[in-house]
Protein backbone atom coordinates (compact mmCIF):
# COMPACT_ATOMS: atom_id res chain seq x y z
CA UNK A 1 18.49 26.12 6.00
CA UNK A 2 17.44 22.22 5.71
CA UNK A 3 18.46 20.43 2.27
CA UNK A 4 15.82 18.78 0.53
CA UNK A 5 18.30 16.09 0.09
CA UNK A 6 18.90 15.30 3.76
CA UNK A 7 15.57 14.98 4.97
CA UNK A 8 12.57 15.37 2.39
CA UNK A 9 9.87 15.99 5.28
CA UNK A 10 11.56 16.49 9.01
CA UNK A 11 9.59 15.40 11.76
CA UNK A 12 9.65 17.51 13.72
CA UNK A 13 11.33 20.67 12.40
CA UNK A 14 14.41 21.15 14.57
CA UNK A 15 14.16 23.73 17.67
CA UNK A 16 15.96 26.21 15.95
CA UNK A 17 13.92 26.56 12.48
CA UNK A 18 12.74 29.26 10.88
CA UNK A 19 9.12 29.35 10.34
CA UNK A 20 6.30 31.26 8.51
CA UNK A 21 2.59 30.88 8.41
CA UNK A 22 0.70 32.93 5.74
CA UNK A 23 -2.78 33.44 6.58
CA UNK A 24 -5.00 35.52 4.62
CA UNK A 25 -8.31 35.21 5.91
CA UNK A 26 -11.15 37.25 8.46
CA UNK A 27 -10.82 38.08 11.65
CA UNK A 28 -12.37 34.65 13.03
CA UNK A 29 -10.71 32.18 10.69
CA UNK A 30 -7.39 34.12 11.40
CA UNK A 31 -7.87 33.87 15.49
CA UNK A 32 -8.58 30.25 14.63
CA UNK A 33 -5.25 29.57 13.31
CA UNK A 34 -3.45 30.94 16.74
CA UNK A 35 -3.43 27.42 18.30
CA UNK A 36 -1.24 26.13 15.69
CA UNK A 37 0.89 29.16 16.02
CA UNK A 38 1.43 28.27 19.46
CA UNK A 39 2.34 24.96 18.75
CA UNK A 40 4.81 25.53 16.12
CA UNK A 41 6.82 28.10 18.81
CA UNK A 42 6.56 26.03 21.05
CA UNK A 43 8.25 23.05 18.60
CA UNK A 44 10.84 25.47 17.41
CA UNK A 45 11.66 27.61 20.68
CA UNK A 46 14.66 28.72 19.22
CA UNK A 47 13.65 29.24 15.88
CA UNK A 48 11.67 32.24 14.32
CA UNK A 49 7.97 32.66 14.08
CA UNK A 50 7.09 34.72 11.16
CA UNK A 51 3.18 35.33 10.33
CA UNK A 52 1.93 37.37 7.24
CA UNK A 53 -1.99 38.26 7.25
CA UNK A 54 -4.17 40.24 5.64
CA UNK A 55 -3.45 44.06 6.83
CA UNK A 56 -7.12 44.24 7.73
CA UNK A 57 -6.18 41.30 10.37
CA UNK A 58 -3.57 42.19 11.70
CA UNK A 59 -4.84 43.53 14.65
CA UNK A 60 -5.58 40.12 15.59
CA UNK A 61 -2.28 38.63 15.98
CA UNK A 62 -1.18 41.52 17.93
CA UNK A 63 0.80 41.18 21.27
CA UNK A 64 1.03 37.23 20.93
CA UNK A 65 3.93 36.01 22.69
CA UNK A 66 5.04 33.19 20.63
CA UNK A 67 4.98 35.60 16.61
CA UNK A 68 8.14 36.94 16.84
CA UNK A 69 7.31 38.67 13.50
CA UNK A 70 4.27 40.16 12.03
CA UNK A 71 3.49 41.35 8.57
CA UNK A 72 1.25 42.13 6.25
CA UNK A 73 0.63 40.17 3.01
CA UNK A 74 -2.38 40.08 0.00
CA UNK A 75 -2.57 37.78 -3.01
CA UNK A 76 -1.94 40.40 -5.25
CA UNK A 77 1.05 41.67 -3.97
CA UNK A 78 2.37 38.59 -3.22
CA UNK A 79 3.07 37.85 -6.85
CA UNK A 80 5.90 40.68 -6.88
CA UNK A 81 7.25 39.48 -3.48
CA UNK A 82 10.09 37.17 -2.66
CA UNK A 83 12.14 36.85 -6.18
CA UNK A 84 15.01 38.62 -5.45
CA UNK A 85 15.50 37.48 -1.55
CA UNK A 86 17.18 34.42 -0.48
CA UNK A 87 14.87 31.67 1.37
CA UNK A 88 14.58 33.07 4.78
CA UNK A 89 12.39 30.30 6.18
CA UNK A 90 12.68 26.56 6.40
CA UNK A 91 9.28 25.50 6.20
CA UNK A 92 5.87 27.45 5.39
CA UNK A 93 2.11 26.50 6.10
CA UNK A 94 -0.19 28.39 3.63
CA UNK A 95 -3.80 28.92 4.89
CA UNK A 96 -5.55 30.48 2.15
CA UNK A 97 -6.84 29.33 -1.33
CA UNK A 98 -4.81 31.74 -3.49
CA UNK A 99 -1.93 30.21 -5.34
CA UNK A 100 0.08 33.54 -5.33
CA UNK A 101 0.79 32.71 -1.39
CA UNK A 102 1.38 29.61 -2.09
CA UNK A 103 4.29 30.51 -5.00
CA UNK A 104 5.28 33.28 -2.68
CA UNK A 105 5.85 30.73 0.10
CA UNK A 106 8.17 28.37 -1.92
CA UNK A 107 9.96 31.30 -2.77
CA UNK A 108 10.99 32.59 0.42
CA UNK A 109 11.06 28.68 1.90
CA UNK A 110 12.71 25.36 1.81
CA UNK A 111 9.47 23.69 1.80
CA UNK A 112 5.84 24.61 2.45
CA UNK A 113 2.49 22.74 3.16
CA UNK A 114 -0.81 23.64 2.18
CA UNK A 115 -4.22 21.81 1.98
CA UNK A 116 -5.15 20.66 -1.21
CA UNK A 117 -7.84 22.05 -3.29
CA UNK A 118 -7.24 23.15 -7.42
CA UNK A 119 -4.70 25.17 -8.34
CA UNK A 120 -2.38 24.36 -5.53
CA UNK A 121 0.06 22.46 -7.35
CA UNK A 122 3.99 22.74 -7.04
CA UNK A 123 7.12 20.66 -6.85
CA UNK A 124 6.58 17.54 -4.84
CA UNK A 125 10.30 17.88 -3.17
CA UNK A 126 9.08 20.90 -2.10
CA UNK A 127 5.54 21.57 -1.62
CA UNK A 128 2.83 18.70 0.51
CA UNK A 129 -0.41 19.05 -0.26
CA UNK A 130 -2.32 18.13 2.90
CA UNK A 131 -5.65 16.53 2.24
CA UNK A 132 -8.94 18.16 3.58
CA UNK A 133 -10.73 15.86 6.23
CA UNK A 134 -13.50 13.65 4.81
CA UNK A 135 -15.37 13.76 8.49
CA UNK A 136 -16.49 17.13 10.04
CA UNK A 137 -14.30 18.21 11.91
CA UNK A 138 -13.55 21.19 14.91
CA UNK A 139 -12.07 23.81 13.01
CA UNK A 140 -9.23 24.28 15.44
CA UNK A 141 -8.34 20.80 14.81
CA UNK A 142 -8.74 21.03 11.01
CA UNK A 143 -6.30 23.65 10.81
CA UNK A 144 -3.63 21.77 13.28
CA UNK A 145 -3.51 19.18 10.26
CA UNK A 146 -0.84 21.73 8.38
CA UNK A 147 1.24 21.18 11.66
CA UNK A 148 0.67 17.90 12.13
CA UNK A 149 2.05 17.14 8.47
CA UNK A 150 5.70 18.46 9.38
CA UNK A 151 5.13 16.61 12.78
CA UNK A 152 4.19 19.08 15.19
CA UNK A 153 1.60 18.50 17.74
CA UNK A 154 -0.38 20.98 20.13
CA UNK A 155 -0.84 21.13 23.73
CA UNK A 156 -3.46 23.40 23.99
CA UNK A 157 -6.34 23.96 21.71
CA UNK A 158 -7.33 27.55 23.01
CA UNK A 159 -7.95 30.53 20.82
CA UNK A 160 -5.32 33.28 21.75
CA UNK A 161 -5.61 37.29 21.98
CA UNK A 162 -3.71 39.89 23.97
CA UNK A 163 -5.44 42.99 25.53
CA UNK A 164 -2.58 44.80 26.48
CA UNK A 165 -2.90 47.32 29.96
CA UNK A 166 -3.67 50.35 28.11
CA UNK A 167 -6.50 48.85 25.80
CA UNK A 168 -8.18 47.18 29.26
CA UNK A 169 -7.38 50.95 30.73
CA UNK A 170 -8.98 52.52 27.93
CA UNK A 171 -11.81 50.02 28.00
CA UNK A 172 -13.01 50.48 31.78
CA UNK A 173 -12.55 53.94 31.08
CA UNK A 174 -14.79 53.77 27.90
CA UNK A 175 -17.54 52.08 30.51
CA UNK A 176 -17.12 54.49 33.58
CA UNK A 177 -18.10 56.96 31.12
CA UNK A 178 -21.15 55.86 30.26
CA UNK A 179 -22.46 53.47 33.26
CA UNK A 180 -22.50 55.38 36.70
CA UNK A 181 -21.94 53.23 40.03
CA UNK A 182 -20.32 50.35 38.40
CA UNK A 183 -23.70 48.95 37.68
CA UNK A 184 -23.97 44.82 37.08
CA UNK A 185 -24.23 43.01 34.63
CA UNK A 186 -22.13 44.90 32.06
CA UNK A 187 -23.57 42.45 28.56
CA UNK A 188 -21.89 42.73 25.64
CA UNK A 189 -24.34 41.99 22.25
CA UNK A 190 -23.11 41.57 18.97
CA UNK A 191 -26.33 41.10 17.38
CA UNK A 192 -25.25 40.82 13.58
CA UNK A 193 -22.57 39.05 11.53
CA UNK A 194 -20.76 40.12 8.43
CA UNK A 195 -23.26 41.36 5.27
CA UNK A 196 -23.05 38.10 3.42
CA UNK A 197 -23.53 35.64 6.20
CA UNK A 198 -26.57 37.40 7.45
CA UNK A 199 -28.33 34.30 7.83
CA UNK A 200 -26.39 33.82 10.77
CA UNK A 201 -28.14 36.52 12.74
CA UNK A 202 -30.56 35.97 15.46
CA UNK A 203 -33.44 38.70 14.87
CA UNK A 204 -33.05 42.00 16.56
CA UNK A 205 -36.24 41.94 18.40
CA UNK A 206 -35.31 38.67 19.87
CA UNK A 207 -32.20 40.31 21.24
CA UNK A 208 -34.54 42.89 22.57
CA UNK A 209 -36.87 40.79 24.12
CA UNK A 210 -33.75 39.49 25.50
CA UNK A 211 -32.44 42.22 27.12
CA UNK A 212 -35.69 43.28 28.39
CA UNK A 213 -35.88 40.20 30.31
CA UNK A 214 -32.28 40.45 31.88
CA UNK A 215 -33.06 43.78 33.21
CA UNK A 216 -36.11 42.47 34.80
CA UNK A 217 -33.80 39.81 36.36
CA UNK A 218 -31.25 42.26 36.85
CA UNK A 219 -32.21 45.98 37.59
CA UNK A 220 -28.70 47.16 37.21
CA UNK A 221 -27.87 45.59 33.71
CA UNK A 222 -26.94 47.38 30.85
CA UNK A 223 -25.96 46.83 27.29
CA UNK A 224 -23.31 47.49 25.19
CA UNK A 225 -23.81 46.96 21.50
CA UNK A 226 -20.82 46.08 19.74
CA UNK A 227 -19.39 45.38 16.48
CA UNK A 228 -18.85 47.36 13.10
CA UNK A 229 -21.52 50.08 11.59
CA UNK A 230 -23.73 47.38 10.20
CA UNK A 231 -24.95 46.80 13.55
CA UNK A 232 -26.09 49.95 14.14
CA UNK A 233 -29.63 49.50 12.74
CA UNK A 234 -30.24 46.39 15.41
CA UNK A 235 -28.77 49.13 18.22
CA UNK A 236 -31.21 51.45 17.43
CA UNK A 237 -34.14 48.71 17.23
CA UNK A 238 -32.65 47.73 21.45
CA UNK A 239 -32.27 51.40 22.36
CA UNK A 240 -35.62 52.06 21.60
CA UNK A 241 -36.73 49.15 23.94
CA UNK A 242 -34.30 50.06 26.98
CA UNK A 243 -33.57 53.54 26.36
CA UNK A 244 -31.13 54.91 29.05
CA UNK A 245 -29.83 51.03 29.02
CA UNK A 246 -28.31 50.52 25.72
CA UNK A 247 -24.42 52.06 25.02
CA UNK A 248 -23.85 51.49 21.37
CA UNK A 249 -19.44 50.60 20.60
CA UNK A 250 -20.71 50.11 16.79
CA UNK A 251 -19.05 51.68 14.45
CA UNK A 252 -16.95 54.11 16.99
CA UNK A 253 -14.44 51.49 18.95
CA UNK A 254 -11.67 50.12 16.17
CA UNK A 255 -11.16 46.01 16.41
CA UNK A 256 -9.01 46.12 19.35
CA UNK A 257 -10.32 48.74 21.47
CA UNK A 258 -13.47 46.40 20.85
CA UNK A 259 -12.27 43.38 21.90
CA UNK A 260 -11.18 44.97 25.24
CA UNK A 261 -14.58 45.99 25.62
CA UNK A 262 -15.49 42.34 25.01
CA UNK A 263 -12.94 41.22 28.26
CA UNK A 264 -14.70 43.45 30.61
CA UNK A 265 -17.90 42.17 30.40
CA UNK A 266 -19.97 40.21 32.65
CA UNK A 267 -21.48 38.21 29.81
CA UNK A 268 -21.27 38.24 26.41
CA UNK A 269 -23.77 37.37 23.69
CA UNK A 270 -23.43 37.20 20.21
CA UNK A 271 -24.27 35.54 17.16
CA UNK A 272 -21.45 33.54 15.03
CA UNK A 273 -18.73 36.11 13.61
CA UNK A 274 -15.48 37.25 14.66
CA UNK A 275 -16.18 39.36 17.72
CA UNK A 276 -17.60 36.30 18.93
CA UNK A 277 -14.41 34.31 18.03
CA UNK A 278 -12.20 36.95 19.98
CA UNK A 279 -14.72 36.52 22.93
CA UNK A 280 -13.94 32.91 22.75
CA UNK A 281 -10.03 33.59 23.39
CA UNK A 282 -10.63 35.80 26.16
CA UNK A 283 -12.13 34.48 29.69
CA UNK A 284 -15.27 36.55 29.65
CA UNK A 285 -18.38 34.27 29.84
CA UNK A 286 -20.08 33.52 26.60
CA UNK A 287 -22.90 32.89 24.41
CA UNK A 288 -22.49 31.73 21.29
CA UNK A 289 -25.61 31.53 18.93
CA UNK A 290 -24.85 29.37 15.93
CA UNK A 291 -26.77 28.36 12.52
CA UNK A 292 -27.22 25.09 12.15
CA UNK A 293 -25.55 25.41 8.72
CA UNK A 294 -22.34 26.24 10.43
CA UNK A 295 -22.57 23.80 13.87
CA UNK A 296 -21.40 25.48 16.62
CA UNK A 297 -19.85 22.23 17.74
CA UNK A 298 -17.07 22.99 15.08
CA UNK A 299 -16.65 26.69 15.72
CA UNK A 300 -17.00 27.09 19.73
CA UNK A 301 -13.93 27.59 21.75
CA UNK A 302 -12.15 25.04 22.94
CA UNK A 303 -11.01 24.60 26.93
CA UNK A 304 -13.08 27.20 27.94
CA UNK A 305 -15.41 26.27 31.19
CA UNK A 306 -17.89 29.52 31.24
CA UNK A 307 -19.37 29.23 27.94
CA UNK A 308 -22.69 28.27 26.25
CA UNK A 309 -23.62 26.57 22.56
CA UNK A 310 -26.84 27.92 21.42
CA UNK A 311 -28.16 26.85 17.92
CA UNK A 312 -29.75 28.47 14.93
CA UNK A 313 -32.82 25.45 13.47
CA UNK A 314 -33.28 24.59 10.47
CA UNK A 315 -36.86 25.10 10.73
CA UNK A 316 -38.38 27.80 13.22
CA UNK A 317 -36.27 30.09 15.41
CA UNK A 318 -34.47 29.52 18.29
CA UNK A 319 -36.40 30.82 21.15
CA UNK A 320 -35.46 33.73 23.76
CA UNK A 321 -36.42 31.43 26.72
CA UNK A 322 -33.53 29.25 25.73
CA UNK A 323 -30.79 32.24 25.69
CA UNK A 324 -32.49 33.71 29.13
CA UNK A 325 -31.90 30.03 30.65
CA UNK A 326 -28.38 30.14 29.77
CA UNK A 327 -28.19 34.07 30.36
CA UNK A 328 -29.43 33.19 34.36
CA UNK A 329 -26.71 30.20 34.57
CA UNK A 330 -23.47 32.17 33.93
CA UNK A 331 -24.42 35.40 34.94
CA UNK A 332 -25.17 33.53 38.47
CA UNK A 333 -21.89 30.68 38.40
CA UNK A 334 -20.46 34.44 38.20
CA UNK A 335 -21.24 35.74 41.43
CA UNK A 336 -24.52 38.49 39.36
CA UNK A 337 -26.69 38.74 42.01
CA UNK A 338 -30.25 39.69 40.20
């Protein structure tokens, strides 16, 4: 391990240091950090990756190439964690507002960084508080400050997620199943976010009216509703539109057998939540429809090519003509005929 007395603040960490990232948050704000996971492998390639999330997230970090360890952690049990161990780590980035994590990374660390906000206060030698940016900001880029602070800097700013071969075998079989002839376009809809940002969702007749329209377009589409029980009262509201056209995955595929659902569609739309984030990391084309009090400018993925911002006003709706435009331009740049 580094001495705080040889170097208060390395930069960079040598190749060969030992790393963790603590990251207790939801699925999207987790697959958000996984740029700055890549880039702090990639400035220790000889060192050790460690990543604790939340055990609900976990799923999300799955596969990755560059976490060479992956565990589970909570701010409750975090407090009872780490006293009796010898630091394992030489520096830790805390993303998460709980100062148990924090305590529990200075425990197990030489030295840890976190962004400032109250009640993240430790030893100076040890601990940086990283400033929040004063400017909006990309979130991607926002959470690259931590690494940035211990002088690490990214190559790539892309979202990362690993279907393995059995979840995309499990996935097409999933689809043969249910749509005969290997009908086109396959759309993937995740029509609501999570309970308490429901603001963020576009209305389910709009994603019926929608839908209608693409099969007009597009004889041979069909639908696959995805996401978590919640969205199962928006399935039922398209299935009554299209019936014979709709094949609900909400509430019956687990994360990751969704999100290889998600890579084997021909177009994905779907309003601001994780699914969408996990979309993002994968190459299936996209629509993202954002609310204007959470700009999709911040939240959309980064070096993608085949992917569309769509936004939420503050005043009136956003229209189904404007989806439908962007619906006909990627569906077509991706060799759909209608």
């Amino acid at each position: 391990m580094m001495r705080a007395a040889e170097n208060p603040w390395p930069s960079p960490p040598p190749p060969e240091a030992a790393l963790l990232v603590v990251v207790v948050a939801r699925i999207g704000d987790t697959l958000l950090v996984t740029p700055m996971l890549r880039a702090l492998k990639e400035a220790c390639p000889r060192g050790r990756l460690t990543v604790l999330a939340h055990p609900k997230r976990l799923a999300v970090l799955e596969h990755l190439p560059f976490v060479d360890r992956l565990g589970s952690i909570v701010p409750r049990s975090a407090r009872f964690r780490g006293w009796l161990a010898r630091r394992q780590h030489d520096l830790a980035f805390v993303l998460g507002r709980d100062p148990p994590l924090l305590d529990y990374a200075l425990r197990v660390s030489d030295r840890a960084f976190a962004f400032a906000h109250p009640g993240m206060h430790a030893d100076p030698e040890r601990f940086r508080s990283v400033p929040r940016p004063t400017a909006s900001m990309h979130a991607v880029r926002e959470r690259l400050l931590l690494a940035e602070a211990a002088g690490v800097r990214t190559r790539s700013l892309r979202l990362a997620y690993v279907v393995t071969d059995a979840e995309k075998r499990d996935a097409r079989g999933w689809l043969s199943a249910r749509i005969s002839g290997g009908a086109r376009p396959v759309v993937g809809l995740q029509m609501v976010s999570f309970p308490t940002k429901a603001h963020r969702n576009w209305p389910a007749t709009s994603f019926a009216e929608l839908a209608t329209r693409i099969t007009a377009s597009y004889p041979g589409a069909s639908f696959v509703v995805l996401g978590d029980r919640d969205s199962l009262p928006a399935a039922e509201t398209l299935s009554r539109s299209l019936p014979g056209k709709v094949h609900v995955a909400a509430g019956e595929r687990d994360l990751r057998q969704s999100a290889a659902l998600i890579g084997e569609m021909d177009l994905y739309v779907g309003v601001d939540t994780g699914p969408t984030h996990i979309a993002g990391a994968l190459d299936v084309p996209m629509i993202g429809i954002y609310h204007h009090m959470y700009p999709g400018r911040n939240l959309v993925p980064l070096e993608r090519a085949r992917f569309r911002i769509l936004e939420q006003p503050a005043a009136g709706e956003l229209g189904v003509d404007a989806v439908m435009a962007e619906t006909a331009s990627l569906l077509g740049s991706g060799g759909v005929a209608p």
